[in-house]
N, C-alpha and C. Protein backbone atom coordinates (compact mmCIF):
# COMPACT_ATOMS: atom_id res chain seq x y z
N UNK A 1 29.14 -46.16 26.22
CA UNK A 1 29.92 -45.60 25.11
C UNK A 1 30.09 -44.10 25.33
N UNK A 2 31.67 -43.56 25.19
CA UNK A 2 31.36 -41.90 25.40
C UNK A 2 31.53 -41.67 23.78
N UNK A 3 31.33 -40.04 24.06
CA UNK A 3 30.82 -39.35 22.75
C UNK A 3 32.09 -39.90 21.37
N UNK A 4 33.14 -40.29 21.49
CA UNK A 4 34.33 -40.98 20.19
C UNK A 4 33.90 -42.09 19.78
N UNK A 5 33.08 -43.00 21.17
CA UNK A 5 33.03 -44.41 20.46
C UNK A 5 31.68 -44.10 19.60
N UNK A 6 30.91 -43.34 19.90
CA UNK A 6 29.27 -43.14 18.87
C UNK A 6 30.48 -42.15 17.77
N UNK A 7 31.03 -41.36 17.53
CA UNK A 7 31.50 -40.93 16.49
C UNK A 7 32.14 -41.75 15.36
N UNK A 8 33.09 -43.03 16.19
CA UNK A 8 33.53 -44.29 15.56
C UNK A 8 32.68 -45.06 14.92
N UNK A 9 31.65 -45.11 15.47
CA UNK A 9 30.17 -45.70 15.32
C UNK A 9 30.04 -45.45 13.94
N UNK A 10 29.57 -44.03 14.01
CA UNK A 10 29.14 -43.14 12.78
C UNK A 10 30.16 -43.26 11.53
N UNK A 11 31.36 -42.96 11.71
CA UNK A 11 32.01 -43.50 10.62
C UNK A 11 32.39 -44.70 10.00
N UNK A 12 31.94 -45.56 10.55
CA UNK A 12 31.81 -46.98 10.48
C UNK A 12 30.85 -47.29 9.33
N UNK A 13 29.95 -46.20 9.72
CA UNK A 13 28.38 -47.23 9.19
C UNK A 13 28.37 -45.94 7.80
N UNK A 14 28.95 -44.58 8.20
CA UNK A 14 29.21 -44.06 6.82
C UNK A 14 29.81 -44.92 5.64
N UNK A 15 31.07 -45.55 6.07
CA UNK A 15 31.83 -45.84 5.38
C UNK A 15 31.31 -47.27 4.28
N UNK A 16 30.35 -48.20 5.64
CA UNK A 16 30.00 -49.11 4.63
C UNK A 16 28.24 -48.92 3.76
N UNK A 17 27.86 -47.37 3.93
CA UNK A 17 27.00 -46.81 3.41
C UNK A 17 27.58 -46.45 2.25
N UNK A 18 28.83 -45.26 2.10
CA UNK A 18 28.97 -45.47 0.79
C UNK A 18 29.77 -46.66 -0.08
N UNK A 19 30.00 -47.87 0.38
CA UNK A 19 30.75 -48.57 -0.44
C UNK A 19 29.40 -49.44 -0.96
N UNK A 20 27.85 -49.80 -0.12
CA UNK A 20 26.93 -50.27 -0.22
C UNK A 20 26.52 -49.77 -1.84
N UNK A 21 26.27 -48.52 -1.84
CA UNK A 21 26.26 -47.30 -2.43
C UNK A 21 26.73 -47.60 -4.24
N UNK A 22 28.17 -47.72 -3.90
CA UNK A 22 29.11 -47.50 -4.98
C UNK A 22 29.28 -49.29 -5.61
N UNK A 23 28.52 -50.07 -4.40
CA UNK A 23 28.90 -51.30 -5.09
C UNK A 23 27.07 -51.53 -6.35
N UNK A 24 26.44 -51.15 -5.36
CA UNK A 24 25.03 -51.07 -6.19
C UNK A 24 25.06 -50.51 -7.30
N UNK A 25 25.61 -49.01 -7.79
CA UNK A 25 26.09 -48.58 -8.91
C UNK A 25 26.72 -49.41 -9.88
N UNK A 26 27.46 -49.68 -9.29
CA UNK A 26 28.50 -50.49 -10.00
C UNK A 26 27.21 -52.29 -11.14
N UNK A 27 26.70 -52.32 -10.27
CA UNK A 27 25.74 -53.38 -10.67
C UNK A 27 25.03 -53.13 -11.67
N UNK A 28 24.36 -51.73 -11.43
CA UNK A 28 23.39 -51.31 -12.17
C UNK A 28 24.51 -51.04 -13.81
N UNK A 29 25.23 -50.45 -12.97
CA UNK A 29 25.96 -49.90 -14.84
C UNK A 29 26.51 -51.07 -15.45
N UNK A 30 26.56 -52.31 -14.65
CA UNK A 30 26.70 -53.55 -15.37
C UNK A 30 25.68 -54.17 -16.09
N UNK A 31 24.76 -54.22 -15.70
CA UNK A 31 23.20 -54.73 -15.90
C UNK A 31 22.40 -53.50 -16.79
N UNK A 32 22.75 -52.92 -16.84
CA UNK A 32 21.52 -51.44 -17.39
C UNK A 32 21.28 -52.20 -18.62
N UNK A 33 21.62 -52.71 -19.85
CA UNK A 33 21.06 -53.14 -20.80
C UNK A 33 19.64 -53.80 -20.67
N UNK A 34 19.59 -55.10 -19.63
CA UNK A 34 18.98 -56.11 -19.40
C UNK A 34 17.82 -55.06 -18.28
N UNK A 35 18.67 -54.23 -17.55
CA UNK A 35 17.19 -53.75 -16.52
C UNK A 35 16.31 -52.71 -17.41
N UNK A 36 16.87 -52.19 -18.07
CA UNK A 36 15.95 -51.20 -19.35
C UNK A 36 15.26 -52.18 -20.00
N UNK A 37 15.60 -52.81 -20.53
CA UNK A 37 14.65 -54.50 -21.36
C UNK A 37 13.47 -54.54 -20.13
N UNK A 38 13.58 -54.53 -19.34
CA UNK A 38 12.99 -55.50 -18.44
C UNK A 38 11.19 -54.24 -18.19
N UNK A 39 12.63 -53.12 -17.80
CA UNK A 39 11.42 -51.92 -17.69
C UNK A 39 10.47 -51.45 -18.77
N UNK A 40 11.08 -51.20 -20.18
CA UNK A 40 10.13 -50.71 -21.53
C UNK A 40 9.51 -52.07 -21.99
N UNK A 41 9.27 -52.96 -21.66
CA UNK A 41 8.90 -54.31 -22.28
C UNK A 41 7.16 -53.71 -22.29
N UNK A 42 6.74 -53.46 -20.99
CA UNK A 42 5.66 -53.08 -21.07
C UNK A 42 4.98 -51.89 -21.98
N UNK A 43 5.66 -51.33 -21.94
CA UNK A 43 5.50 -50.39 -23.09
C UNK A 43 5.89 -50.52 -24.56
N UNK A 44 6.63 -51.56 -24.77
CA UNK A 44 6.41 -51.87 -26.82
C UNK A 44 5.55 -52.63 -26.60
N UNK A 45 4.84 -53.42 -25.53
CA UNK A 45 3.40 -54.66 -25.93
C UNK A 45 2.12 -53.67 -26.32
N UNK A 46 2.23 -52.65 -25.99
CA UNK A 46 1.05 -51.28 -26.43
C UNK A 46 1.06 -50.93 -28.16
């Protein structure tokens, strides 16, 4: 590989880093009701 195809490389794996990224977000701000439930549960049994 010369030095374009490792640069191709690199933007490759950027690209599905941030969509990895933005799709996980996307989950969480769907779910946040239920993952906050999930997290303070332990703390109202106190």
């Amino acid at each position: 590989m010369n030095f374009l195809d490792h640069l191709e490389e690199l933007r490759w794996r950027i690209i599905k880093i941030i969509i990895t990224i933005f799709g996980g977000g996307l989950v969480v701000f769907w779910f946040i009701d239920i993952i906050l439930k999930i997290m303070l549960y332990p703390i109202s049994q106190v």
